[in-house]
N, C-alpha and C. Protein backbone atom coordinates (compact mmCIF):
# COMPACT_ATOMS: atom_id res chain seq x y z
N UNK A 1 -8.40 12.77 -3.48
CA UNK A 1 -8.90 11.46 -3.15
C UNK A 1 -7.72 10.58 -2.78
N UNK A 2 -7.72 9.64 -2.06
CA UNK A 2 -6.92 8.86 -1.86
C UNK A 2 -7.09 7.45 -1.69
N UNK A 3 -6.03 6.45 -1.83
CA UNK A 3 -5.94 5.48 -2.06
C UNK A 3 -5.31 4.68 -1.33
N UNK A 4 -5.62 3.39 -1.23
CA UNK A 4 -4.71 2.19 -0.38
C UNK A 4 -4.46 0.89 -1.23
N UNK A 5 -3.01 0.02 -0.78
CA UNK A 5 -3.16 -1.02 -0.92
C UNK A 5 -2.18 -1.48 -0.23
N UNK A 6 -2.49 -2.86 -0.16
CA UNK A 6 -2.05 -4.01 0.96
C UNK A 6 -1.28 -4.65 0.08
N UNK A 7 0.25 -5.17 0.90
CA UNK A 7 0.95 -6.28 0.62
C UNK A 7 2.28 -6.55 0.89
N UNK A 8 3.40 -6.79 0.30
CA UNK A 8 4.67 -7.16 0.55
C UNK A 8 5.67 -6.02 0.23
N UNK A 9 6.57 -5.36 1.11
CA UNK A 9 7.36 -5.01 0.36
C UNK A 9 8.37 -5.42 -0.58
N UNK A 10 8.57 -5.07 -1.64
CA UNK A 10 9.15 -5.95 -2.71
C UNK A 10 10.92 -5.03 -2.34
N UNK A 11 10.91 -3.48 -2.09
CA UNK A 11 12.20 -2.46 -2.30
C UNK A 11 11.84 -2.13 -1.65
N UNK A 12 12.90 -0.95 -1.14
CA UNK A 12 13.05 0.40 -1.12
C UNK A 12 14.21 1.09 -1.52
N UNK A 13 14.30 1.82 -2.58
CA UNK A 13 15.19 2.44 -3.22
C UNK A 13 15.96 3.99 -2.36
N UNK A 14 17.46 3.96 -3.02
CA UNK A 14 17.70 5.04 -1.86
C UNK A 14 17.08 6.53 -2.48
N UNK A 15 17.63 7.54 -0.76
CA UNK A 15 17.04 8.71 -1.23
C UNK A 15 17.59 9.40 -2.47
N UNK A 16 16.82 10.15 -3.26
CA UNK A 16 17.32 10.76 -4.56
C UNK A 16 17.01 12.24 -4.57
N UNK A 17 18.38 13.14 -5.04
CA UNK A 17 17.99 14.34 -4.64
C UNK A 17 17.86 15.25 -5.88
N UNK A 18 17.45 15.80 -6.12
CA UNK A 18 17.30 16.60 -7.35
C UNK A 18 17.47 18.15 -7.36
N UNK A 19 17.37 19.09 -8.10
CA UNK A 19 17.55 20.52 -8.54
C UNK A 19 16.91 21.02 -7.36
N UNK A 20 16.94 22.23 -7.15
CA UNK A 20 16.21 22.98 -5.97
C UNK A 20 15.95 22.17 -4.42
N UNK A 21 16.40 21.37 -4.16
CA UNK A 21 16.28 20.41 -3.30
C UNK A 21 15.29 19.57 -2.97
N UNK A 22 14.89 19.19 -3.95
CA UNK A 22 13.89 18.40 -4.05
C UNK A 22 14.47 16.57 -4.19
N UNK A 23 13.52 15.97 -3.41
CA UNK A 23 14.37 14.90 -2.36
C UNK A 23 12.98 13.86 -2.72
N UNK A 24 13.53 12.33 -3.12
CA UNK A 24 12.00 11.33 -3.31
C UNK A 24 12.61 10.11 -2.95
N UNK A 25 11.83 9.27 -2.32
CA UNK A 25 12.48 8.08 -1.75
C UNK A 25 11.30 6.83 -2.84
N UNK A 26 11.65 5.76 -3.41
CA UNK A 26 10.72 5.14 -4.37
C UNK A 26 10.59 3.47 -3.20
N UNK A 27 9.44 3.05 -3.13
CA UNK A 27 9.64 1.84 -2.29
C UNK A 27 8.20 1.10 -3.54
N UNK A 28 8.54 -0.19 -3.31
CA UNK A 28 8.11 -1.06 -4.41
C UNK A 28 6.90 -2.16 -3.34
N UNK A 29 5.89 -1.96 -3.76
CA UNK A 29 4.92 -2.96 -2.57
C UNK A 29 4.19 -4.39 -3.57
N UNK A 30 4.55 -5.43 -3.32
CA UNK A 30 4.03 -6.49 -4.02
C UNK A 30 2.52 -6.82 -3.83
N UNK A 31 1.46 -6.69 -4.43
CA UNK A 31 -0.17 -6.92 -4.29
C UNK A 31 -0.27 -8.31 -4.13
N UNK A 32 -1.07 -8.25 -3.17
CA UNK A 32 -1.89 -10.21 -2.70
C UNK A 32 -2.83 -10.39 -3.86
N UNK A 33 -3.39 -11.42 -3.94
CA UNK A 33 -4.30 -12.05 -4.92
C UNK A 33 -4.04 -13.17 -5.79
N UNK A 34 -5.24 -12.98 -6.90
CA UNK A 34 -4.65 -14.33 -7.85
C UNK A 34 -3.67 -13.22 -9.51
N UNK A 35 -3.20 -12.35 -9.60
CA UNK A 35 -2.63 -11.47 -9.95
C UNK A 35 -1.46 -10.56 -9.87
N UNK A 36 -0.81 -10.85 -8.72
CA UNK A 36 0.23 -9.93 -8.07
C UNK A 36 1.06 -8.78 -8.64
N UNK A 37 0.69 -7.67 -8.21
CA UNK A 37 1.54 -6.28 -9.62
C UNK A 37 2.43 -6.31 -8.21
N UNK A 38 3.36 -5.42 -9.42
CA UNK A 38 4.30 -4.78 -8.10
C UNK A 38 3.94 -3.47 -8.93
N UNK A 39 3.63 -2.35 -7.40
CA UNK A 39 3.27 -0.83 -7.32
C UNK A 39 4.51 -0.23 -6.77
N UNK A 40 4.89 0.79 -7.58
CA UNK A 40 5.43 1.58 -7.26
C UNK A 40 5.03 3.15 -6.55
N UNK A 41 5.42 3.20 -5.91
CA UNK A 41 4.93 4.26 -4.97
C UNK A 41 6.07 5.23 -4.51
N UNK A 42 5.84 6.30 -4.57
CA UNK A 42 6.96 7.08 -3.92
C UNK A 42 6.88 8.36 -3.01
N UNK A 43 8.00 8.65 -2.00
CA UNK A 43 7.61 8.95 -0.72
C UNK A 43 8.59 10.56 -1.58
N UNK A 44 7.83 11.44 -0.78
CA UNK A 44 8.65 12.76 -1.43
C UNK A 44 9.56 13.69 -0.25
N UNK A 45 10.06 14.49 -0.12
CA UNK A 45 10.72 15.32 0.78
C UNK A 45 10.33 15.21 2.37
N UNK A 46 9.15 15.36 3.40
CA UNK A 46 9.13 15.12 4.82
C UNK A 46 8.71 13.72 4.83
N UNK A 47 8.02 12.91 3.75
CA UNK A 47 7.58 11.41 3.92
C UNK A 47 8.56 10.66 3.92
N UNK A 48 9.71 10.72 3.49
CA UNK A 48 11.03 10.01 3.08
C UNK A 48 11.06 9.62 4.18
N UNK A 49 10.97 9.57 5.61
CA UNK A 49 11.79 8.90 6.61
C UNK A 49 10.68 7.86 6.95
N UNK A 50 9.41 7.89 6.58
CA UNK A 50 8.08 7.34 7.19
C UNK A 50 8.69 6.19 6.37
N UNK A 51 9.40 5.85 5.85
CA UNK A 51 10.16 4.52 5.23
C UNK A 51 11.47 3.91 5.82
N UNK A 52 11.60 4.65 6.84
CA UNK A 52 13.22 4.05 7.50
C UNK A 52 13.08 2.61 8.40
N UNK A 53 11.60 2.86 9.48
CA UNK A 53 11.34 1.55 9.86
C UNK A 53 10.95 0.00 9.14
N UNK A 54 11.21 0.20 7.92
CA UNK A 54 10.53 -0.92 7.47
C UNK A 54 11.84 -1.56 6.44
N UNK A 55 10.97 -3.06 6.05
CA UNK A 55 12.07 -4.00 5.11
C UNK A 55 11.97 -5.00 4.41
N UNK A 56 12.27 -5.28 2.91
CA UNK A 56 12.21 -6.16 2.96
C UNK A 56 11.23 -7.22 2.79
N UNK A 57 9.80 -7.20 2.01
CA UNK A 57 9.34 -8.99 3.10
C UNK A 57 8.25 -8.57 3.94
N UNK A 58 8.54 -7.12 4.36
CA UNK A 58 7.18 -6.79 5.50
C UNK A 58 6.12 -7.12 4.73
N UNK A 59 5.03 -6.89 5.35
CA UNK A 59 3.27 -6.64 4.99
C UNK A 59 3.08 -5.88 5.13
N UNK A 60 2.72 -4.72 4.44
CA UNK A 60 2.33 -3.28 5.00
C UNK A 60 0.89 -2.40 4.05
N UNK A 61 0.33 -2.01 4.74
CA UNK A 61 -0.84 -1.18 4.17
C UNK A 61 0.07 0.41 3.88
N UNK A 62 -0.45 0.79 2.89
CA UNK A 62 0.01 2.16 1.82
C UNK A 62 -0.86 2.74 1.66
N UNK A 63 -0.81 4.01 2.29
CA UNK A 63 -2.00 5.00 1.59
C UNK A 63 -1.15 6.10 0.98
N UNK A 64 -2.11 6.66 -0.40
CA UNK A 64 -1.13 7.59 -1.51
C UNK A 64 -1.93 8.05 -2.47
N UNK A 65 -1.99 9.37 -2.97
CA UNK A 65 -3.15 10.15 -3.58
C UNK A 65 -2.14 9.71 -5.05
N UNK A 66 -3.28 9.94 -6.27
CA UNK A 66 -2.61 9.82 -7.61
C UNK A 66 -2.07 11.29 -8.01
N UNK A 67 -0.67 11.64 -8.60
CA UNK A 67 -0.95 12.68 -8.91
C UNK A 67 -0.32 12.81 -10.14
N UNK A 68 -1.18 13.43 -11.17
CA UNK A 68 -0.45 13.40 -13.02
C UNK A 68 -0.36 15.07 -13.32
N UNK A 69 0.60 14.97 -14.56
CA UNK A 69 1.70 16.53 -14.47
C UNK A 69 1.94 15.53 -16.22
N UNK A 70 1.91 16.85 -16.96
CA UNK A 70 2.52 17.03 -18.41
C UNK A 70 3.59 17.50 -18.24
N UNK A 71 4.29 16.88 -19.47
CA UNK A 71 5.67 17.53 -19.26
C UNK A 71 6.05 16.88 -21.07
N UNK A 72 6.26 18.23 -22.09
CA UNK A 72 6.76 18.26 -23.51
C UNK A 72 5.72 17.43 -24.10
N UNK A 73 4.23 17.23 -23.54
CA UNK A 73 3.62 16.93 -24.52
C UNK A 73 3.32 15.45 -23.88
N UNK A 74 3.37 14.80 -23.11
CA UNK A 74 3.26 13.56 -22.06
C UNK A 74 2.43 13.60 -21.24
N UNK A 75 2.35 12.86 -20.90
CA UNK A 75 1.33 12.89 -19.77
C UNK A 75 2.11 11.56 -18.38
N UNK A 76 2.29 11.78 -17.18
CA UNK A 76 2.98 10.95 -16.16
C UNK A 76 2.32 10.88 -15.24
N UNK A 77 2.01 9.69 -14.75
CA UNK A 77 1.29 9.80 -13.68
C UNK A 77 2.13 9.54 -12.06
N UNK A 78 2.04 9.63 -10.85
CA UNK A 78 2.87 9.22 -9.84
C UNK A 78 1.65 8.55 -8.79
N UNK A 79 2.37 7.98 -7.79
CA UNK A 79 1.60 7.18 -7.08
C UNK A 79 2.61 8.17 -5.47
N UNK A 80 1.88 8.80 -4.82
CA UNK A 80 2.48 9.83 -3.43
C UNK A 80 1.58 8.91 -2.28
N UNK A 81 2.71 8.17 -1.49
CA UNK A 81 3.24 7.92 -0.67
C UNK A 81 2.46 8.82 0.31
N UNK A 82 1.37 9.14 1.46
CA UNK A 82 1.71 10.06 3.02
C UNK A 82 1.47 8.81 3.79
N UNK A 83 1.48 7.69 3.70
CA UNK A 83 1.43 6.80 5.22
C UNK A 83 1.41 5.65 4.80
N UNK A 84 2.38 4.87 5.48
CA UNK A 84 2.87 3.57 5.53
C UNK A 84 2.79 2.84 6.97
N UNK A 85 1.95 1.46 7.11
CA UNK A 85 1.79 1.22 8.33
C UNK A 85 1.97 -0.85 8.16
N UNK A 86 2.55 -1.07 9.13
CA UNK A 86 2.38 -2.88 9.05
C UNK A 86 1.07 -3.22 9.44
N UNK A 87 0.91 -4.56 8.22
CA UNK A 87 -0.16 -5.23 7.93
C UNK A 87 0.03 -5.99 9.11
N UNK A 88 -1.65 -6.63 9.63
CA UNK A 88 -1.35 -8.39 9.68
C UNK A 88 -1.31 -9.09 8.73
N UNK A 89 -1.40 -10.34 8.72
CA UNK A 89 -1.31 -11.27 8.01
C UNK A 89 -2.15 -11.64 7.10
N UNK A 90 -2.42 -11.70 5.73
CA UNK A 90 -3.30 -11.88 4.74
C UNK A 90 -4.50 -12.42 5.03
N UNK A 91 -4.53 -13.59 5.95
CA UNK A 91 -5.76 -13.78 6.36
C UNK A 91 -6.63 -13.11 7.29
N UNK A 92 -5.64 -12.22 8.09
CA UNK A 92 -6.39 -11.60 9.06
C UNK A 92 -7.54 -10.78 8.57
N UNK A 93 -8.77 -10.59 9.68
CA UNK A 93 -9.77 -9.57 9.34
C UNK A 93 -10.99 -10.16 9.77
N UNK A 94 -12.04 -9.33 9.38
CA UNK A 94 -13.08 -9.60 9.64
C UNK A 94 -13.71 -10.96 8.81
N UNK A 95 -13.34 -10.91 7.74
CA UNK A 95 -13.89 -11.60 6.46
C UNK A 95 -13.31 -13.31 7.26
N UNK A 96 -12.50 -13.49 7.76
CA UNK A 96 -11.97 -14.62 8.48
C UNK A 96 -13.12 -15.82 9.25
N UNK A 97 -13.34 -16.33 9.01
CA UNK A 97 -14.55 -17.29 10.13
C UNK A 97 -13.76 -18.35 10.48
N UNK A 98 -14.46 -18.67 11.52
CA UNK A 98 -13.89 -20.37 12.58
C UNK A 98 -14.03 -21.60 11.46
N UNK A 99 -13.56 -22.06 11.50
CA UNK A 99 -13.64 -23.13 10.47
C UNK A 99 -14.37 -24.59 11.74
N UNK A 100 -14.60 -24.60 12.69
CA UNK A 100 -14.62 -25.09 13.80
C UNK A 100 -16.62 -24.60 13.89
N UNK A 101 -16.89 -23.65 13.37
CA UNK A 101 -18.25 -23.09 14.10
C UNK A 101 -19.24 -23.79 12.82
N UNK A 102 -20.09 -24.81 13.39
CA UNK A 102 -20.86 -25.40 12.43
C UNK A 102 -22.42 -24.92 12.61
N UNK A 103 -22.84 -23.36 13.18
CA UNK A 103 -23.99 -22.62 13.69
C UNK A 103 -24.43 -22.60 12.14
N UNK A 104 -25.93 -23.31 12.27
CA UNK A 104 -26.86 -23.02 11.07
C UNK A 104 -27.50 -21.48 10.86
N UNK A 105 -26.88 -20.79 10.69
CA UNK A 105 -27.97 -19.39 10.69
C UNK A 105 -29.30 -19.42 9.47
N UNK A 106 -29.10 -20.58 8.82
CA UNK A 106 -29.98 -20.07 7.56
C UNK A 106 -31.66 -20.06 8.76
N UNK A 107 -31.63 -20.88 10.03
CA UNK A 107 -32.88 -21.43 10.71
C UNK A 107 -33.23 -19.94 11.53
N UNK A 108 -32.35 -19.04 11.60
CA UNK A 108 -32.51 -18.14 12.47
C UNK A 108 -34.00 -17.32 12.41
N UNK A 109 -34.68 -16.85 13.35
CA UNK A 109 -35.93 -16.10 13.34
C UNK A 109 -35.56 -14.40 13.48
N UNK A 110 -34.60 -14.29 13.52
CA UNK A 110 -34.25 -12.81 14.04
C UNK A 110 -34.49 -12.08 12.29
N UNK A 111 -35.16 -11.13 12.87
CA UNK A 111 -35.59 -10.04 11.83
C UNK A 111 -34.60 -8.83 11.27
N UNK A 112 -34.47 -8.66 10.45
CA UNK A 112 -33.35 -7.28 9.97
C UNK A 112 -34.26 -6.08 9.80
């Protein structure tokens, strides 16, 4: 299953390489709302570069499957990183209306 969320980049941490060559890049995304987390997310061995264009401050939409692994009796969960893309702007979208359009629909006759 997979997952998204929208917002600021807060980081991006450098690449880190580990035993057997195993390679993870960690980038930090700040959440919009009345709440703001910062998510950590991390990009693993061919995703690592899908982070080179970005910085900083951007807006960017994150998609990233959950994935949890025991280890001595623990339990860890990770947040995997496959696609990183720039947002528009918080207000943008559908949900957006004219603030300008004063159309009464409640009078409308049209049938659903």
């Amino acid at each position: 299953m997979s997952y998204e969320l929208t917002g600021s980049i807060k980081l991006i941490g450098d690449t880190q390489t580990f035993n057997k060559g195993f390679t993870k890049r960690e980038v930090v995304v700040t959440t919009e709302g009345k709440y703001p987390q910062d998510i950590s997310v991390e990009a693993t061995m061919d995703k690592i570069d899908l982070l080179n264009d970005f910085q900083p401050g951007e807006r960017v939409k994150v998609a990233f499957d959950i994935r949890g692994r025991e280890y001595n009796g623990r339990h860890f969960v990770n947040l995997s990183l496959w696609k990183i893309q720039k947002a528009g702007k918080a207000d943008d979208g559908p949900a957006a209306m004219d603030p300008e359009d004063t159309t009464d629909y409640s009078q409308s006759e049209e049938v659903f």
